[in-house]
Protein backbone atom coordinates (compact mmCIF):
# COMPACT_ATOMS: atom_id res chain seq x y z
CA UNK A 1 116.40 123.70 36.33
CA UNK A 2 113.14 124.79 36.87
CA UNK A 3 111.25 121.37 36.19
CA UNK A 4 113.62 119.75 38.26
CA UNK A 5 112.61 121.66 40.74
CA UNK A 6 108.75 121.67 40.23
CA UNK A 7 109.71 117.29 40.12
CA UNK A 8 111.47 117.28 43.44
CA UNK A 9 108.60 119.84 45.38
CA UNK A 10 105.92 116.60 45.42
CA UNK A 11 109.08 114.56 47.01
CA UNK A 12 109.98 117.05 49.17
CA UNK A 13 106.26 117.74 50.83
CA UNK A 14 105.94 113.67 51.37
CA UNK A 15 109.20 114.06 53.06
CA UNK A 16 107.80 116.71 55.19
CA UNK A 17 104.37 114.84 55.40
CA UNK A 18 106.28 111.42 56.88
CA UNK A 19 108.37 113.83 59.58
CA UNK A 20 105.40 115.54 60.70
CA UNK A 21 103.36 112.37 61.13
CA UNK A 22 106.08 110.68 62.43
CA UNK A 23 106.75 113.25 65.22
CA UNK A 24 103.20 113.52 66.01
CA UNK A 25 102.73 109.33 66.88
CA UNK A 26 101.98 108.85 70.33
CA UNK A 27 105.01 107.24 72.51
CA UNK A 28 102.55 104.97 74.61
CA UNK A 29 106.25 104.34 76.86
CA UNK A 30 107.43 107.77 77.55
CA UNK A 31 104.14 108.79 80.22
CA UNK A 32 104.87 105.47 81.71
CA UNK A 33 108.42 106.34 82.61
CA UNK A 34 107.64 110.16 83.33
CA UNK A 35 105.28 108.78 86.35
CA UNK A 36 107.51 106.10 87.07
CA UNK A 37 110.49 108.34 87.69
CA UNK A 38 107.65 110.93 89.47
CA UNK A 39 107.22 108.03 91.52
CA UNK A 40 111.11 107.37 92.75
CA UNK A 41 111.61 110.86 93.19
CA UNK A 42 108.72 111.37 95.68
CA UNK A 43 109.61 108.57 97.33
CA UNK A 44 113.62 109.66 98.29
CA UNK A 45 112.48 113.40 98.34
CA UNK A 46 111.27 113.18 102.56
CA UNK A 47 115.21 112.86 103.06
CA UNK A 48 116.56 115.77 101.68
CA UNK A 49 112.95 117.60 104.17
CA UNK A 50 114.37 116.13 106.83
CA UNK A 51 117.79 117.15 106.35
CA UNK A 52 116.85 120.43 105.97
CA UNK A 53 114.61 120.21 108.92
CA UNK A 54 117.26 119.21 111.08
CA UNK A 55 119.38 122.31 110.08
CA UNK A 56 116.76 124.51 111.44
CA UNK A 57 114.66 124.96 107.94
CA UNK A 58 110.80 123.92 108.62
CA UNK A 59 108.33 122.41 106.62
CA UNK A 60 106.60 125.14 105.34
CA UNK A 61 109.08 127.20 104.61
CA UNK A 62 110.77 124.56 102.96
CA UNK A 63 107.93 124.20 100.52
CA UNK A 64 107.88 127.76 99.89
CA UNK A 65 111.32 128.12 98.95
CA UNK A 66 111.92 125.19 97.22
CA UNK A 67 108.55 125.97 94.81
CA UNK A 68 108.92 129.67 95.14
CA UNK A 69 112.20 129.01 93.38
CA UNK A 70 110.75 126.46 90.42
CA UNK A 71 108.05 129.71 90.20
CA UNK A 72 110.83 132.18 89.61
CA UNK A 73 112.90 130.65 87.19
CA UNK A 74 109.54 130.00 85.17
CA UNK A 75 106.79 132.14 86.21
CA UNK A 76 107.60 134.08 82.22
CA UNK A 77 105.33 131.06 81.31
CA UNK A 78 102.65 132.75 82.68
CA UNK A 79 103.17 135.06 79.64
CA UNK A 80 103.78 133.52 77.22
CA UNK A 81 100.60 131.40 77.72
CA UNK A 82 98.86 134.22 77.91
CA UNK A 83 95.55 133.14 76.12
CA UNK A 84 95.55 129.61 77.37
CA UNK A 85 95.89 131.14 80.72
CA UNK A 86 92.41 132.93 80.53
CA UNK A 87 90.80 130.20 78.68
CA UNK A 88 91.14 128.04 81.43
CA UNK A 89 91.72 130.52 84.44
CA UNK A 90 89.33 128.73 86.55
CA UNK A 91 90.29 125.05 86.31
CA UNK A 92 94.02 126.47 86.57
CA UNK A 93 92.89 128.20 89.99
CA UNK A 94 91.49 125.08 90.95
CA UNK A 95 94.42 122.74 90.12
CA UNK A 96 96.74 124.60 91.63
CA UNK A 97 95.16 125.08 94.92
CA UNK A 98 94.60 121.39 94.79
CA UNK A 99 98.42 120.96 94.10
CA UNK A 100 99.04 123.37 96.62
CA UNK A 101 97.16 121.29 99.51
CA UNK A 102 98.58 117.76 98.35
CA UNK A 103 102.24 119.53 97.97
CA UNK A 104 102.29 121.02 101.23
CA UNK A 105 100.62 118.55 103.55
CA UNK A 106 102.47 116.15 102.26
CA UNK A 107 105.65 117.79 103.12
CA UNK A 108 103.93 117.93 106.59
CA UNK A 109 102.91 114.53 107.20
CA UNK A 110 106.51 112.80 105.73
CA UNK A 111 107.94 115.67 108.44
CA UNK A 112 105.57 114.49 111.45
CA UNK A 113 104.94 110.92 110.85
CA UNK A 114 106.29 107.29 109.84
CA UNK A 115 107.37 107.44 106.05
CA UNK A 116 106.05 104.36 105.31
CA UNK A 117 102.58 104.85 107.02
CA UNK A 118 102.20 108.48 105.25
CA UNK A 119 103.05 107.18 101.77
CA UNK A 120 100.58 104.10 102.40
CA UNK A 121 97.54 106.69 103.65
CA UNK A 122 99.38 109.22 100.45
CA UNK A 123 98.02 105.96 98.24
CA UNK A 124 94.66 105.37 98.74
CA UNK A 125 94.40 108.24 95.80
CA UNK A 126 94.05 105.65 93.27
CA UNK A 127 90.16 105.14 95.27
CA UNK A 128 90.07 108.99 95.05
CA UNK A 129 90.89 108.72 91.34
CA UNK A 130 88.68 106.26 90.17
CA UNK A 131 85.66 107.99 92.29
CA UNK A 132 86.67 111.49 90.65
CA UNK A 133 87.36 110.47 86.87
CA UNK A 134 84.20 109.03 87.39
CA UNK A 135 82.24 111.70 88.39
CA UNK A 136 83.94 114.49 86.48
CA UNK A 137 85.33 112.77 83.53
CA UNK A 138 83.04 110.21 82.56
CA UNK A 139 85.79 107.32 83.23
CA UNK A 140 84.69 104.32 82.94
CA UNK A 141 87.08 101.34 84.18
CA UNK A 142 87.09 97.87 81.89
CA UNK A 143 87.73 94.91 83.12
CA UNK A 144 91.30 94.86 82.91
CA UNK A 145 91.54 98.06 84.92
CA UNK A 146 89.01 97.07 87.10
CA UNK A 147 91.86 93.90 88.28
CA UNK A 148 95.00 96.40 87.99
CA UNK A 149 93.09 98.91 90.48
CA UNK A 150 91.71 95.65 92.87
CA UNK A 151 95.60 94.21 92.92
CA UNK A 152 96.46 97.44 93.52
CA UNK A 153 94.12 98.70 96.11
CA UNK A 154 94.86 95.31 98.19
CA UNK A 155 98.37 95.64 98.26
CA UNK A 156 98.08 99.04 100.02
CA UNK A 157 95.89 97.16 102.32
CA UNK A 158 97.99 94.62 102.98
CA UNK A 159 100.58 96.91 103.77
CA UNK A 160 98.66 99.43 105.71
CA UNK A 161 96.97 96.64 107.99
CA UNK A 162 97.81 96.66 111.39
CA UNK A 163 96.43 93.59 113.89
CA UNK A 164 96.83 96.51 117.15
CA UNK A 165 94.22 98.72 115.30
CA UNK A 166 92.44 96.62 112.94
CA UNK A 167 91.06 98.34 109.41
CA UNK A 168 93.66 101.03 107.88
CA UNK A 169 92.40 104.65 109.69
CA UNK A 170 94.44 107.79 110.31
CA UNK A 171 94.82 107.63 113.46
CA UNK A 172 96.95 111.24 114.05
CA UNK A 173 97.60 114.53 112.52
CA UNK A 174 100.24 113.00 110.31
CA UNK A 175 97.99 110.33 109.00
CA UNK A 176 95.39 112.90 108.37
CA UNK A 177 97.76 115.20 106.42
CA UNK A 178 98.90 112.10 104.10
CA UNK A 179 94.81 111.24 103.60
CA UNK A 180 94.51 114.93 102.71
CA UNK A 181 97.09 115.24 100.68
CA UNK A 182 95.82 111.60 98.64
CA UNK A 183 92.37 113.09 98.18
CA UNK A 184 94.09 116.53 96.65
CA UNK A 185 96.77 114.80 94.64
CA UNK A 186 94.05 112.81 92.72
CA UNK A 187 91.39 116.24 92.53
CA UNK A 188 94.40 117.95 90.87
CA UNK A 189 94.91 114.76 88.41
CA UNK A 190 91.61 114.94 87.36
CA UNK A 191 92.02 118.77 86.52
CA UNK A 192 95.22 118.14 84.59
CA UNK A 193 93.67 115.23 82.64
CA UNK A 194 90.46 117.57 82.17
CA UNK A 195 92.78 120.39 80.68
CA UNK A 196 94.84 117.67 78.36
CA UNK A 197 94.98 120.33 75.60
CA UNK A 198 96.78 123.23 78.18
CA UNK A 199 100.43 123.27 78.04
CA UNK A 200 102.52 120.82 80.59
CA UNK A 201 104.53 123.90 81.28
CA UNK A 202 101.81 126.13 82.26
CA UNK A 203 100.07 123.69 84.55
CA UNK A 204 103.15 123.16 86.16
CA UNK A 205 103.76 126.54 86.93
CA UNK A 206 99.79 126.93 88.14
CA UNK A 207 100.60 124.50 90.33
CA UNK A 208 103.84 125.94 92.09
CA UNK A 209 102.01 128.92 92.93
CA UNK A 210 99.35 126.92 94.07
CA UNK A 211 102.20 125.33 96.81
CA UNK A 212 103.46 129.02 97.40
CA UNK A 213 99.89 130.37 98.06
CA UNK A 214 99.30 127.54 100.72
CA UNK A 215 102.57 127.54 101.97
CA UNK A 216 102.17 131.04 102.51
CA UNK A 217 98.64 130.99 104.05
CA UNK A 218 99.97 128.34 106.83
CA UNK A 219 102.70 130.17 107.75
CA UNK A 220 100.67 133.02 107.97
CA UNK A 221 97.93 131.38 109.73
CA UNK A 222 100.14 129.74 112.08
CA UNK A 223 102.34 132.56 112.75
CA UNK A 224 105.81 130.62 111.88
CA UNK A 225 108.78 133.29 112.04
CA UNK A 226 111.14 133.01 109.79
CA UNK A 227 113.92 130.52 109.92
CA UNK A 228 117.14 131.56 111.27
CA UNK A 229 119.29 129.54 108.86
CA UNK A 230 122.93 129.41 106.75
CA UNK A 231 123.20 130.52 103.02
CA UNK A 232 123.86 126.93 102.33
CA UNK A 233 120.81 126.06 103.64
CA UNK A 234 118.88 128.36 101.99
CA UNK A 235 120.78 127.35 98.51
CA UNK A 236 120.05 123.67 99.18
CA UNK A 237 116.61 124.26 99.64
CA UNK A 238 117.05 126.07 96.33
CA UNK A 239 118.39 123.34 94.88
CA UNK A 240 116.12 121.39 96.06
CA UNK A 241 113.11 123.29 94.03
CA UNK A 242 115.01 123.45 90.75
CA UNK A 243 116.58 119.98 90.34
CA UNK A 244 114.04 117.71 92.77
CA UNK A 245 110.10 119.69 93.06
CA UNK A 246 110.41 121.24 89.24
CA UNK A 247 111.21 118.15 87.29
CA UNK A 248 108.92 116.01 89.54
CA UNK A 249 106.37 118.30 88.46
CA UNK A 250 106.34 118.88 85.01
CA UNK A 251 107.20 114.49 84.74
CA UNK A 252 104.08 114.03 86.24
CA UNK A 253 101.99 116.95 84.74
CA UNK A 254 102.98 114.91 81.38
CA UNK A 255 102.25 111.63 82.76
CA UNK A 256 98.54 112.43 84.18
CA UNK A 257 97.84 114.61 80.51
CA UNK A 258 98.66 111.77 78.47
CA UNK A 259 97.21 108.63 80.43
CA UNK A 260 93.45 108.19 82.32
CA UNK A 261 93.71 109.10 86.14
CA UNK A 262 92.70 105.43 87.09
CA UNK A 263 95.92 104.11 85.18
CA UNK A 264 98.20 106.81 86.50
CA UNK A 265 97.21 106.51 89.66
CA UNK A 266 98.25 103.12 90.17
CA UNK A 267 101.39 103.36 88.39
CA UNK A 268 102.37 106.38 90.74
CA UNK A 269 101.89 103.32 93.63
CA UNK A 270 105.68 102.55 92.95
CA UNK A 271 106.23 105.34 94.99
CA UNK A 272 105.40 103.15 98.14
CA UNK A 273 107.91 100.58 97.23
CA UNK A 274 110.80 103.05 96.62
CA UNK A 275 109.62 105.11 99.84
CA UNK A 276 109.85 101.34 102.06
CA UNK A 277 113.20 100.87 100.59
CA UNK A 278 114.85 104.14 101.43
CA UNK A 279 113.14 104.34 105.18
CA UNK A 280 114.29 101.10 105.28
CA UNK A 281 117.98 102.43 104.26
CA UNK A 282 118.14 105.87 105.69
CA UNK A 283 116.09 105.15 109.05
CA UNK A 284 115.52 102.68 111.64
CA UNK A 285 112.22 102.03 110.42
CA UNK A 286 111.11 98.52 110.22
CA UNK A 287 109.67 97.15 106.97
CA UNK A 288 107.39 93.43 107.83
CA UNK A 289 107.27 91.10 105.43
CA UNK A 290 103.67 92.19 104.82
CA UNK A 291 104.98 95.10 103.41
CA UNK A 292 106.98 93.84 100.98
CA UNK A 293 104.14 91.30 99.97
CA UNK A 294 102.01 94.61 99.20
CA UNK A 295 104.59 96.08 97.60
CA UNK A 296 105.03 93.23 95.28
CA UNK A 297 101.39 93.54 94.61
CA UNK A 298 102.19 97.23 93.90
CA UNK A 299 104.89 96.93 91.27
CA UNK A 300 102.51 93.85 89.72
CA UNK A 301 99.59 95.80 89.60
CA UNK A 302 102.34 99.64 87.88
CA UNK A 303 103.65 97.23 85.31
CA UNK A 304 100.16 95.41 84.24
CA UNK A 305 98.61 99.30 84.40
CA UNK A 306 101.62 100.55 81.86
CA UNK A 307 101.12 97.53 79.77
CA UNK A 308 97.15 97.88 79.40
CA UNK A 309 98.30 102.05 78.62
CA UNK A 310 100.49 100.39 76.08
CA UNK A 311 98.54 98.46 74.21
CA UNK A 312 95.85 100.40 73.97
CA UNK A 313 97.63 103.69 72.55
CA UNK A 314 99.78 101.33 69.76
């Protein structure tokens, strides 16, 4: 009984062995589809604002509830995470300020402006990307993500061009928001890339209270009473947080940890093609054929990006 045992144990560790190294292989796919369904989400997600909007629940306090709820349910993270949390206090502060910015004026500018025209000045964060991994990272782009980010870049251009004003330039406070909000989406990629060994979980969180802190600070600043609003309100804005902001969040947290900003960046450009499609849909905004030639050139440029990421991590 006993040698059988003392046999089996060098069977039984390579069985352990294989499981471990199995569960430890990279899944070059799975980032790809957490950004991709980032992507859709932020795209349909100025609806459900403007619904809310219309029942007498503003921006800002929309953001505030929505992430002040995700922050509730998970702020025990903070604890847990303890250590980590120290270690990288700083860049965490920094993220989720950044986060904070990009979350709310966003939120802002789809409120204020033309969906399609926010999302468009939104995406010229894959230029702020490539600029920032640069300079903070040490990024470097090849030659095959050199003509993913070009394709890319030019489809937003395409799209964004209009003959009345010539070269794409915000042009009011909405269009400044969504340039903002590019610039402060990509600074807070670069931090989560930069922290790739912190937790998905505790960025995530950093990052709601990053919302809640600006959220908070604008309301403040601006003097916005609070909203005289319904119970249902209030628990769709809830719902809103915890099913919509929360896993948007933590899918793209995982994304940006897992894949160079440059690369992410472009994939998260689907976002403009699902965002035309449901203005288009839901509004009587117009969508010109120039748009959809862009967006083609969109799509192209998110499916030759996840097929570089691919290849390289198999």
């Amino acid at each position: 009984m006993v040698a059988g045992n003392n046999l089996s144990l060098p069977v039984c560790d390579e069985i352990i062995r294989y499981a471990m190294n199995t569960a430890k292989q990279p899944r070059p796919l799975l980032p790809v589809i957490s950004l991709l369904l980032t992507a859709t989400l932020w795209g349909i997600v100025w609806y459900p604002l403007r619904l809310l909007e219309a029942q007498g629940l503003a921006g800002l306090w929309s953001a505030a509830i929505s992430y002040g709820a995700a922050l509730a349910v998970c702020v025990w993270v903070f604890g847990r995470e303890r250590r980590a949390l120290q270690e990288n206090l700083l860049y965490l502060a920094l993220m989720g300020l950044a986060a904070g910015w990009c979350n709310v004026a966003f939120i802002m500018a789809v409120l204020e402006g033309t969906v399609v025209r926010v999302l468009l000045l939104f995406y010229l964060s894959p230029f702020w990307a490539v600029c920032l991994g640069w300079l903070m990272l040490g990024e470097r782009l090849d030659g095959k993500s050199l003509l993913v980010f070009a394709i890319a870049i030019s489809g937003a251009i395409i799209m964004l061009w209009d003959e009345t004003i010539g070269m794409p330039w915000p042009r009011n406070e909405a269009d400044w928001l969504a340039v903002s909000s590019g610039f402060a989406f990509a600074l807070s990629n670069v931090y989560i890339r930069k922290m790739h060994h912190v937790g998905v979980w505790l960025k995530s969180v950093s990052s709601w209270l990053g919302v809640v802190l600006v959220a908070g600070a604008w309301i403040a600043f601006s003097h916005a009473g609070l909203p005289a609003i319904g119970s249902g309100v209030l628990l769709a804005a809830i719902a809103l947080g915890l099913f919509g902001f929360l896993v948007m969040t933590v899918a793209v947290q995982y994304g940006v940890s897992h894949m160079p900003v440059h690369r992410s960046a472009v994939i998260l450009l689907f976002e403009l093609v699902i965002g035309a499609v449901s203005a288009l849909l839901l509004t009587d905004e117009v969508v010109l054929v120039r748009e959809w030639v862009g967006g083609i050139m969109i799509v192209m440029a998110a499916y030759l990006a996840a097929h570089i990421h691919a290849s390289d991590t198999a």
